[in-house]
PDB file of N, CA and C in Angstrom:
ATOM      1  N   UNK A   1     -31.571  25.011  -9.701  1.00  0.00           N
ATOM      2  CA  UNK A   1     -32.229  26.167  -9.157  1.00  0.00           C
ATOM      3  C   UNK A   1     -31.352  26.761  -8.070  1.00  0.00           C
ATOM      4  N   UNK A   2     -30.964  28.105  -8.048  1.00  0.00           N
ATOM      5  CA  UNK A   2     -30.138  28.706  -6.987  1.00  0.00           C
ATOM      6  C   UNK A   2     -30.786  29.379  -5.881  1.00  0.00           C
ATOM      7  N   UNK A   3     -30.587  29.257  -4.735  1.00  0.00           N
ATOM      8  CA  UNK A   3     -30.723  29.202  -3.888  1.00  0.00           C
ATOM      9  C   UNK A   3     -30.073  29.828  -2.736  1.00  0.00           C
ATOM     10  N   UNK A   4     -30.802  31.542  -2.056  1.00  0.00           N
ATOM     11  CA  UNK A   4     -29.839  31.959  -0.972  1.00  0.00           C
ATOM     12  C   UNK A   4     -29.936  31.117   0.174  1.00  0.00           C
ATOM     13  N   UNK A   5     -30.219  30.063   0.566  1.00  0.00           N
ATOM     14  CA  UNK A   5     -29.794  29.408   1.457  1.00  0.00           C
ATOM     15  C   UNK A   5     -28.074  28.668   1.917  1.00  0.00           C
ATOM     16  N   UNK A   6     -27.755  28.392   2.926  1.00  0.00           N
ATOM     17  CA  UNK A   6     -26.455  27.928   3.123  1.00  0.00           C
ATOM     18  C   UNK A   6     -26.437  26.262   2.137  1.00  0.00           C
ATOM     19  N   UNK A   7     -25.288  26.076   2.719  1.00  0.00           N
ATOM     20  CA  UNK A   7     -25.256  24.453   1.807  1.00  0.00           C
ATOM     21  C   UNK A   7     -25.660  23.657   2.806  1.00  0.00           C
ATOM     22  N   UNK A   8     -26.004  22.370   2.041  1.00  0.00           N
ATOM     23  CA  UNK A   8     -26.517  21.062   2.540  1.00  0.00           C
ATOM     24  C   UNK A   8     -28.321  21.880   3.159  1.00  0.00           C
ATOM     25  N   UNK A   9     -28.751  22.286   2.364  1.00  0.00           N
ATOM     26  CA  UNK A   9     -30.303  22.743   2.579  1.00  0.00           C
ATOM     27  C   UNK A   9     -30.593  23.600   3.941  1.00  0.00           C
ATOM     28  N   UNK A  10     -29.483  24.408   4.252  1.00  0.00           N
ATOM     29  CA  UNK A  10     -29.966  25.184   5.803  1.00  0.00           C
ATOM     30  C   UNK A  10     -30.961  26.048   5.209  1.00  0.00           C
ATOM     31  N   UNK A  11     -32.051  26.173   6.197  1.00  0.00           N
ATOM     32  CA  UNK A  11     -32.744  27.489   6.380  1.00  0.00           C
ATOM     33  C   UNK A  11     -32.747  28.471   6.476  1.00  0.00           C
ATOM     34  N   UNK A  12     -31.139  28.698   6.546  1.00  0.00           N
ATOM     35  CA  UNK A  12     -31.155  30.713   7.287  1.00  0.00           C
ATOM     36  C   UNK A  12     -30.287  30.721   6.016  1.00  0.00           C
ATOM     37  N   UNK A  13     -30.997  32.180   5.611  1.00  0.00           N
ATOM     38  CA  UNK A  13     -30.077  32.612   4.597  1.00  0.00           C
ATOM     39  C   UNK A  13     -28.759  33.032   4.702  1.00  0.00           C
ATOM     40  N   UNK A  14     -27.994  32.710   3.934  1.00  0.00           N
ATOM     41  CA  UNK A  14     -26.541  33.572   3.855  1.00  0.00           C
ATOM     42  C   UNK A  14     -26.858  35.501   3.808  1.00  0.00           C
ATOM     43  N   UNK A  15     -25.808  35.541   4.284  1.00  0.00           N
ATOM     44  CA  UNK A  15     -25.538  37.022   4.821  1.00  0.00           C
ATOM     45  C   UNK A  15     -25.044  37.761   3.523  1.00  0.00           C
ATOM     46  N   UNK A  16     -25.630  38.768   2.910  1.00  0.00           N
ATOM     47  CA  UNK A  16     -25.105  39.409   1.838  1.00  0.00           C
ATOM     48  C   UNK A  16     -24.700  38.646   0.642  1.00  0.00           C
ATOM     49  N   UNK A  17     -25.421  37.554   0.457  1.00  0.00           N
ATOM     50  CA  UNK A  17     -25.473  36.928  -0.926  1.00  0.00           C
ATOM     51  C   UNK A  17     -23.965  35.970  -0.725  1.00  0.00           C
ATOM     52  N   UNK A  18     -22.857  35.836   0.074  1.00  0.00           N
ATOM     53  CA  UNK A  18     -22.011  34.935   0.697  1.00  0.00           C
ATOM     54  C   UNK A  18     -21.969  34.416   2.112  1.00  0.00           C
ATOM     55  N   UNK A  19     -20.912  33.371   1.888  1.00  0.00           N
ATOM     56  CA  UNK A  19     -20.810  32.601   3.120  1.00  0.00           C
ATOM     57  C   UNK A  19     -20.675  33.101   4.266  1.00  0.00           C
ATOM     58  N   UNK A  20     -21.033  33.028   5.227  1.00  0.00           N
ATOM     59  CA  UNK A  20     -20.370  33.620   6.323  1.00  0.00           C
ATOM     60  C   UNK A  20     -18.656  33.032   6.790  1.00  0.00           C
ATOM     61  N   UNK A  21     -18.141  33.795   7.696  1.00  0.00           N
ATOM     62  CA  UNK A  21     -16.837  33.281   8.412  1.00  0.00           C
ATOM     63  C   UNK A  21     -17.422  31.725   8.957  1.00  0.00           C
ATOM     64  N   UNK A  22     -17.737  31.710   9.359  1.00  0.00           N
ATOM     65  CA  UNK A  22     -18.262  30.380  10.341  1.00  0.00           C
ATOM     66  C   UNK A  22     -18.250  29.395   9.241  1.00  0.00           C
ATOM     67  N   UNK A  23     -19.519  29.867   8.414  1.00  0.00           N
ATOM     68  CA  UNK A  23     -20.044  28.597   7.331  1.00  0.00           C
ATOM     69  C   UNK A  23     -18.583  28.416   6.071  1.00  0.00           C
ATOM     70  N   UNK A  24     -17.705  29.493   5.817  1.00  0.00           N
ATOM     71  CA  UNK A  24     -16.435  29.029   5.008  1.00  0.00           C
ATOM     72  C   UNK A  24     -15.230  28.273   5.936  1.00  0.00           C
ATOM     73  N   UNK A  25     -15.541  28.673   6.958  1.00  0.00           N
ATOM     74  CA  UNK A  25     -14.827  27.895   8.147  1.00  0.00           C
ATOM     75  C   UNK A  25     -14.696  26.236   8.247  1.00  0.00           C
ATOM     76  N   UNK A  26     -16.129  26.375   8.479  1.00  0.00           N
ATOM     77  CA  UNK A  26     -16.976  24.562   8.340  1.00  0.00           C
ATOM     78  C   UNK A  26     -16.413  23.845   7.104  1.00  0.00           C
ATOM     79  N   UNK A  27     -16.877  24.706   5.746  1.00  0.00           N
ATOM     80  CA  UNK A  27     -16.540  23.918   4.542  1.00  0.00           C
ATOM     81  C   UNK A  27     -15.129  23.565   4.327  1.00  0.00           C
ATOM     82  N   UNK A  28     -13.969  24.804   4.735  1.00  0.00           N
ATOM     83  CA  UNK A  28     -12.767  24.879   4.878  1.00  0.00           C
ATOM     84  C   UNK A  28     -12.465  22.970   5.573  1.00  0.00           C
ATOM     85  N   UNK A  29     -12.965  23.272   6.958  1.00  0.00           N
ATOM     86  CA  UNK A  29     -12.625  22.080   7.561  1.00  0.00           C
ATOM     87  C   UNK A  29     -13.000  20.925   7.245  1.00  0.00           C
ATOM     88  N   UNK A  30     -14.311  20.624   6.682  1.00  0.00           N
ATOM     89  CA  UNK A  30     -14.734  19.784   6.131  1.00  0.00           C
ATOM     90  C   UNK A  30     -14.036  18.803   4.438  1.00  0.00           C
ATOM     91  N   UNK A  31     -13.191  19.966   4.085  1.00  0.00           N
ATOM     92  CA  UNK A  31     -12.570  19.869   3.041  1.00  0.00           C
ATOM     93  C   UNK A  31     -11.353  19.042   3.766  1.00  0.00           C
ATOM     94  N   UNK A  32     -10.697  19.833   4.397  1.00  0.00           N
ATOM     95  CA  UNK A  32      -9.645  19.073   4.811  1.00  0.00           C
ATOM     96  C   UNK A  32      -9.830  17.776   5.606  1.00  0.00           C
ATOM     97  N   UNK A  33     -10.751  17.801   6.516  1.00  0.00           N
ATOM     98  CA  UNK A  33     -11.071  16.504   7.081  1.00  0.00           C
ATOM     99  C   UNK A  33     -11.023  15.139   5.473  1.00  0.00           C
ATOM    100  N   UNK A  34     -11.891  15.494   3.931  1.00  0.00           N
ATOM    101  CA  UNK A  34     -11.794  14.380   3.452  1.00  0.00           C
ATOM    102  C   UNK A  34     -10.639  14.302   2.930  1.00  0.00           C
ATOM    103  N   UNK A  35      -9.382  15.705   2.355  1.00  0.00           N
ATOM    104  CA  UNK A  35      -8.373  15.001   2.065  1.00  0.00           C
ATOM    105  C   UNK A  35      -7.262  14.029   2.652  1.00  0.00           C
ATOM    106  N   UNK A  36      -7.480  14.456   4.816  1.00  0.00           N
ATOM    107  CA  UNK A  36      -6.479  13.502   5.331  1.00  0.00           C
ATOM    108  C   UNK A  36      -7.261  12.490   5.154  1.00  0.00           C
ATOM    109  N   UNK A  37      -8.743  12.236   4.995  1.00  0.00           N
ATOM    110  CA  UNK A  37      -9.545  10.744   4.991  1.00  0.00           C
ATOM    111  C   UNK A  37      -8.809  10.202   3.343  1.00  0.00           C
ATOM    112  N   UNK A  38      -8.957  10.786   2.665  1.00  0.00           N
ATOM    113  CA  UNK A  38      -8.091  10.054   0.930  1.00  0.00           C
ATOM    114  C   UNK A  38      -6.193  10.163   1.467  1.00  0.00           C
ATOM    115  N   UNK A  39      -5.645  10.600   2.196  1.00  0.00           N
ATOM    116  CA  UNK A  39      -4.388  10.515   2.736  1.00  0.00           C
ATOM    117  C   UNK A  39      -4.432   9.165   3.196  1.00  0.00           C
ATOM    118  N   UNK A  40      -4.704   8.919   4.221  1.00  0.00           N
ATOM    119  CA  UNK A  40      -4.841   8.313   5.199  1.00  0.00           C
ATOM    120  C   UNK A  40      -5.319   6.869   4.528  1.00  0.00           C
ATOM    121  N   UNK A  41      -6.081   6.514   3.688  1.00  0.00           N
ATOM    122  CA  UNK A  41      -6.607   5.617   2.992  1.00  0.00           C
ATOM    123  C   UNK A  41      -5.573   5.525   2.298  1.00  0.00           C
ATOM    124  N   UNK A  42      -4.944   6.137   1.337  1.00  0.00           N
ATOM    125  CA  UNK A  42      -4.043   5.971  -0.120  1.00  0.00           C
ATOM    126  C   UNK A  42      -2.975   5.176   1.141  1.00  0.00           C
ATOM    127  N   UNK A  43      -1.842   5.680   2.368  1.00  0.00           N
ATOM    128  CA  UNK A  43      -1.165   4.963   2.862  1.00  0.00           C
ATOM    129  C   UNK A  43      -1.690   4.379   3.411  1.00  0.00           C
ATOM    130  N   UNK A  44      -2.589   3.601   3.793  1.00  0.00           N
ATOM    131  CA  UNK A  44      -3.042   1.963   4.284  1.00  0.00           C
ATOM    132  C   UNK A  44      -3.409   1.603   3.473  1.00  0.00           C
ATOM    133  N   UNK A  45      -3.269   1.768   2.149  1.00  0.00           N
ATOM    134  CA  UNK A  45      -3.503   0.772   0.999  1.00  0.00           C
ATOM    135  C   UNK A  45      -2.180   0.531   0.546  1.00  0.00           C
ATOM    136  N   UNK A  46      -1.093   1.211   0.669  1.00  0.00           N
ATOM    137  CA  UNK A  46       0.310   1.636   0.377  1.00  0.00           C
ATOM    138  C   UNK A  46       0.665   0.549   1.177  1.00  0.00           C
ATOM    139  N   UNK A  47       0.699   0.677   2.316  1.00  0.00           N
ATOM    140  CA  UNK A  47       0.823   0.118   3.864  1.00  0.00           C
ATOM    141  C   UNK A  47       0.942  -1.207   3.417  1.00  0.00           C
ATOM    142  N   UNK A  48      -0.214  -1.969   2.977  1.00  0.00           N
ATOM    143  CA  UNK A  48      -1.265  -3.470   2.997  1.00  0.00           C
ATOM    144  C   UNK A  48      -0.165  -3.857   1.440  1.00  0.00           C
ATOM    145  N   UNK A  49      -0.130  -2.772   0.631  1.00  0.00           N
ATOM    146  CA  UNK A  49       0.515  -3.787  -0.686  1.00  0.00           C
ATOM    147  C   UNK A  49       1.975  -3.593  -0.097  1.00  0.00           C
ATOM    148  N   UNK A  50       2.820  -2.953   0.822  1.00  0.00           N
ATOM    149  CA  UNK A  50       4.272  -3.300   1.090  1.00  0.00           C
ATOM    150  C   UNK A  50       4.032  -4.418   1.657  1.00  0.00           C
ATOM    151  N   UNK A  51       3.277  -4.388   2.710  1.00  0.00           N
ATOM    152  CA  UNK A  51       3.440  -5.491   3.324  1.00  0.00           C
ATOM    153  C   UNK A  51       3.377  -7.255   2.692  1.00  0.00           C
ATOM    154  N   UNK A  52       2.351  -6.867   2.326  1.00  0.00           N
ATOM    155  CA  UNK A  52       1.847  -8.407   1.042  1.00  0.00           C
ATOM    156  C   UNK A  52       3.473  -8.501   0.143  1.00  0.00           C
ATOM    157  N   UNK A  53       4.274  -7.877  -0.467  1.00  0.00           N
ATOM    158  CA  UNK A  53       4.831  -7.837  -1.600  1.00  0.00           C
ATOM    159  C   UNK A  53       5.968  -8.185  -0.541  1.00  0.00           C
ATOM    160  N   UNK A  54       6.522  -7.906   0.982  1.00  0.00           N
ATOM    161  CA  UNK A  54       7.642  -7.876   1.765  1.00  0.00           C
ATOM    162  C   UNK A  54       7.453  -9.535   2.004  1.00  0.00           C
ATOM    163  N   UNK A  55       6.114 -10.176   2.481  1.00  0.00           N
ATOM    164  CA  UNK A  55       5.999 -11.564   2.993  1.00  0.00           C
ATOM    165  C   UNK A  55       6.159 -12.386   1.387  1.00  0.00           C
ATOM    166  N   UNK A  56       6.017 -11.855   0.422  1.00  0.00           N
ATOM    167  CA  UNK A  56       5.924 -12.807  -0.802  1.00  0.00           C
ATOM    168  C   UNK A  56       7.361 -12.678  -1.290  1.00  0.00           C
ATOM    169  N   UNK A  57       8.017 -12.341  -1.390  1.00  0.00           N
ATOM    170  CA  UNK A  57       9.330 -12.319  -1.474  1.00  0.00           C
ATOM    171  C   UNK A  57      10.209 -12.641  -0.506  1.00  0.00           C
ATOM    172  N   UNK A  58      10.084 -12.511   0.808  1.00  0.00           N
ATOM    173  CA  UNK A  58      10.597 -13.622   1.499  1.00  0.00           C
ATOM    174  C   UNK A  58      10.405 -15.192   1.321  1.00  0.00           C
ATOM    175  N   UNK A  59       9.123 -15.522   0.961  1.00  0.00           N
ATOM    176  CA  UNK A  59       8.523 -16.905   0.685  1.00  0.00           C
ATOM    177  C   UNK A  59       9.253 -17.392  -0.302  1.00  0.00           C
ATOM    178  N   UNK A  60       9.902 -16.221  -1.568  1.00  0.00           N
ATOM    179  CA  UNK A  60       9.924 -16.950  -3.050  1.00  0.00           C
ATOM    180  C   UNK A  60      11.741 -16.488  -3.136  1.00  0.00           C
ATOM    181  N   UNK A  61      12.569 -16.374  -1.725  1.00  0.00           N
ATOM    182  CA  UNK A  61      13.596 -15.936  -1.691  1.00  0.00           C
ATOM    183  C   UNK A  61      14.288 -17.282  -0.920  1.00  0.00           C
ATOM    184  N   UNK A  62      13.340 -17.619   0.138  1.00  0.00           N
ATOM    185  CA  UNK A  62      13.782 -18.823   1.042  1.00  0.00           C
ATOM    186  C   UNK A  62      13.208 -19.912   0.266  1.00  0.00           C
ATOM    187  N   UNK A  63      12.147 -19.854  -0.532  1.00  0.00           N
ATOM    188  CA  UNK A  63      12.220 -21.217  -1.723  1.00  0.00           C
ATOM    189  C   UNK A  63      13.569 -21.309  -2.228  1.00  0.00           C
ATOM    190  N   UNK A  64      14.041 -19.692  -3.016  1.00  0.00           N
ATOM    191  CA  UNK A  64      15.492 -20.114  -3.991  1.00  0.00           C
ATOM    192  C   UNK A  64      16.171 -20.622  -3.250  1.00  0.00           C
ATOM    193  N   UNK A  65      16.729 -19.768  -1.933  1.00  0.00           N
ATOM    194  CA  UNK A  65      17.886 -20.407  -1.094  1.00  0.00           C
ATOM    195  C   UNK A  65      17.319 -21.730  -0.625  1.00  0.00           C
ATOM    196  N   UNK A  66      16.187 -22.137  -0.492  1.00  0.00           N
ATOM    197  CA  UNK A  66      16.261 -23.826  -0.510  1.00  0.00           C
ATOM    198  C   UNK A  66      17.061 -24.837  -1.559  1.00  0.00           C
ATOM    199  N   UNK A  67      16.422 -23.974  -2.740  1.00  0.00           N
ATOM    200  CA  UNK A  67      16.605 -24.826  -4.258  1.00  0.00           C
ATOM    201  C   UNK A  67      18.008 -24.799  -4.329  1.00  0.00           C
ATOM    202  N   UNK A  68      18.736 -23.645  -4.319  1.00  0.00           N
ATOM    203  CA  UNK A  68      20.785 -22.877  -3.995  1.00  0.00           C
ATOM    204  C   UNK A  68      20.959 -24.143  -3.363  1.00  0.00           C
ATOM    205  N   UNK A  69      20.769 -24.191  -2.201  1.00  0.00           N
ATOM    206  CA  UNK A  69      21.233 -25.503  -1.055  1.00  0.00           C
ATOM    207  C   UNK A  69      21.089 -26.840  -1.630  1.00  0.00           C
ATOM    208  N   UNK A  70      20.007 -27.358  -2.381  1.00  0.00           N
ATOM    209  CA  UNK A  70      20.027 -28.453  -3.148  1.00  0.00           C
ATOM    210  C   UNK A  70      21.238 -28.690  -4.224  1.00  0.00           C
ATOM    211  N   UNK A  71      21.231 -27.897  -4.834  1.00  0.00           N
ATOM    212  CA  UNK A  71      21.792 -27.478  -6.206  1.00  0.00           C
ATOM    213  C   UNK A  71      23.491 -28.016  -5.131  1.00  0.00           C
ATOM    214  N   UNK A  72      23.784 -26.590  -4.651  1.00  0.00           N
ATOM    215  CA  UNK A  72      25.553 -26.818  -4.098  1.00  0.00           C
ATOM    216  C   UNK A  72      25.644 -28.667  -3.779  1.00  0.00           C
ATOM    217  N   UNK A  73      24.920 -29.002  -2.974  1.00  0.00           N
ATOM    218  CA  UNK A  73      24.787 -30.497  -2.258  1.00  0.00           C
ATOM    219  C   UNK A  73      25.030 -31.232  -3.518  1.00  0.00           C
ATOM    220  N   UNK A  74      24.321 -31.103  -4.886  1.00  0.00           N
ATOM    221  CA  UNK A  74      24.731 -31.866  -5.571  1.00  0.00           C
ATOM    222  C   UNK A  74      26.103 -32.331  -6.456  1.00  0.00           C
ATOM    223  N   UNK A  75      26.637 -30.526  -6.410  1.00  0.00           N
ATOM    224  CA  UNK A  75      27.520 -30.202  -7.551  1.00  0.00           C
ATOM    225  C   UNK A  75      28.778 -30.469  -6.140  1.00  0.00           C
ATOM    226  N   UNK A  76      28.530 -30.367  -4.824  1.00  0.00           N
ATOM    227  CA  UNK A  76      29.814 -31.289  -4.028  1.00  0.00           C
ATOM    228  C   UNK A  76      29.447 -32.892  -4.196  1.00  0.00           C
ATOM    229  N   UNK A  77      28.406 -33.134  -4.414  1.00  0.00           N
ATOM    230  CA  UNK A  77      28.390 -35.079  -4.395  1.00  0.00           C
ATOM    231  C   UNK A  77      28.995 -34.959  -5.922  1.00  0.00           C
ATOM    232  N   UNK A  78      28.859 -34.341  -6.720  1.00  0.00           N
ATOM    233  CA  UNK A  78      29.154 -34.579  -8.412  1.00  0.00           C
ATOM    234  C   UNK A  78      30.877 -34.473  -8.295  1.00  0.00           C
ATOM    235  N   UNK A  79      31.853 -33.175  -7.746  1.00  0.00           N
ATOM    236  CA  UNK A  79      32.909 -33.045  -7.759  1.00  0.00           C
ATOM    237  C   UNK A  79      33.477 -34.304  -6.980  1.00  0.00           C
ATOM    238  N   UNK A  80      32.886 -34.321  -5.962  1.00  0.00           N
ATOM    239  CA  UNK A  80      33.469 -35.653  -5.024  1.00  0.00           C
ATOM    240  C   UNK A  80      33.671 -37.022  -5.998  1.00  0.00           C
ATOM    241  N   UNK A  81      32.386 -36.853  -6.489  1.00  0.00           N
ATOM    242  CA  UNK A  81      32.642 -38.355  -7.559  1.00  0.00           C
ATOM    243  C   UNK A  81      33.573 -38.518  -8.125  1.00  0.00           C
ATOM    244  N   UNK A  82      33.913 -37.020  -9.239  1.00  0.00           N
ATOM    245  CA  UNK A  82      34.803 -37.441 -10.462  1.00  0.00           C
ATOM    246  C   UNK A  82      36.187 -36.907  -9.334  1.00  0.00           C
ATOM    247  N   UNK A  83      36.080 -36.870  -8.829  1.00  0.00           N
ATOM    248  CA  UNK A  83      37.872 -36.830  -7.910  1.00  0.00           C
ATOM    249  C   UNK A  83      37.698 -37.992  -7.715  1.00  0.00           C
ATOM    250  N   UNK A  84      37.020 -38.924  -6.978  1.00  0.00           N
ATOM    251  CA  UNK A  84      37.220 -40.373  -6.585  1.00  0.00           C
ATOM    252  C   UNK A  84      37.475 -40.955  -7.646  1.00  0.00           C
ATOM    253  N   UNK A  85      36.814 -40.567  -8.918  1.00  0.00           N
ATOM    254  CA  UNK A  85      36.881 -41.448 -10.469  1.00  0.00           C
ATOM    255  C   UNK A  85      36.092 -42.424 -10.517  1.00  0.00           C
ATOM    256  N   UNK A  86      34.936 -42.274 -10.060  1.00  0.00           N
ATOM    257  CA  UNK A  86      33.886 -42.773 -10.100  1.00  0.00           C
ATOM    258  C   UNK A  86      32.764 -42.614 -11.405  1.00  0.00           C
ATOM    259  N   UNK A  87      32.297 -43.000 -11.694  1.00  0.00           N
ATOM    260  CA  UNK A  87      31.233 -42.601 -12.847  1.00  0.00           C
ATOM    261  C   UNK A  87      29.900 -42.544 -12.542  1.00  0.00           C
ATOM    262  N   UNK A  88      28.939 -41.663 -13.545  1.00  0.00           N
ATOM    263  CA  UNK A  88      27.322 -41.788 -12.656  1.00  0.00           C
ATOM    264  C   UNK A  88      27.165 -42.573 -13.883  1.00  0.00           C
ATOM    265  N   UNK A  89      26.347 -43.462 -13.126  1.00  0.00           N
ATOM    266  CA  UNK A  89      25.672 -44.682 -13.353  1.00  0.00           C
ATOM    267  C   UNK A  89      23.906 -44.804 -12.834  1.00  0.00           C
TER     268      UNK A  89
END
């Protein structure tokens, strides 16, 4: 059902069958107020998954370079051996 009233149920009618300056003003601003609110949300969700994805790859980077460091330690005890002429046993 249409309705010369303003939006969100005001009482006073609109002026000549449109908005007034004021009331396209409001909606104007109101508009923009929710796109920086979906801005503003999309980068702190942006924000929260760099961050998560920056600490998990450090975790699974200093695991490898743990595992690297094992690995070299062995393949110098392994070279050391067969230069001495030793055998694994």
């Amino acid at each position: 059902m249409a309705s010369s009233y303003g939006f969100s149920g005001s009482m006073r009618p609109l002026h000549g069958g449109g908005l007034s300056d004021h009331q396209k003003n409001v909606q104007q601003d109101w508009a923009n107020r929710e796109l920086i609110e979906i801005v503003t949300t999309s980068v702190k969700k942006m924000t929260d998954f760099l961050n998560h994805f920056d600490v998990t790859c450090r975790e699974k980077l200093s695991l490898m370079n743990e595992r690297l460091t094992n690995l070299e330690r062995r393949v110098d005890l392994l070279e050391a051996m067969v230069t001495k002429g030793e055998t694994l046993s």
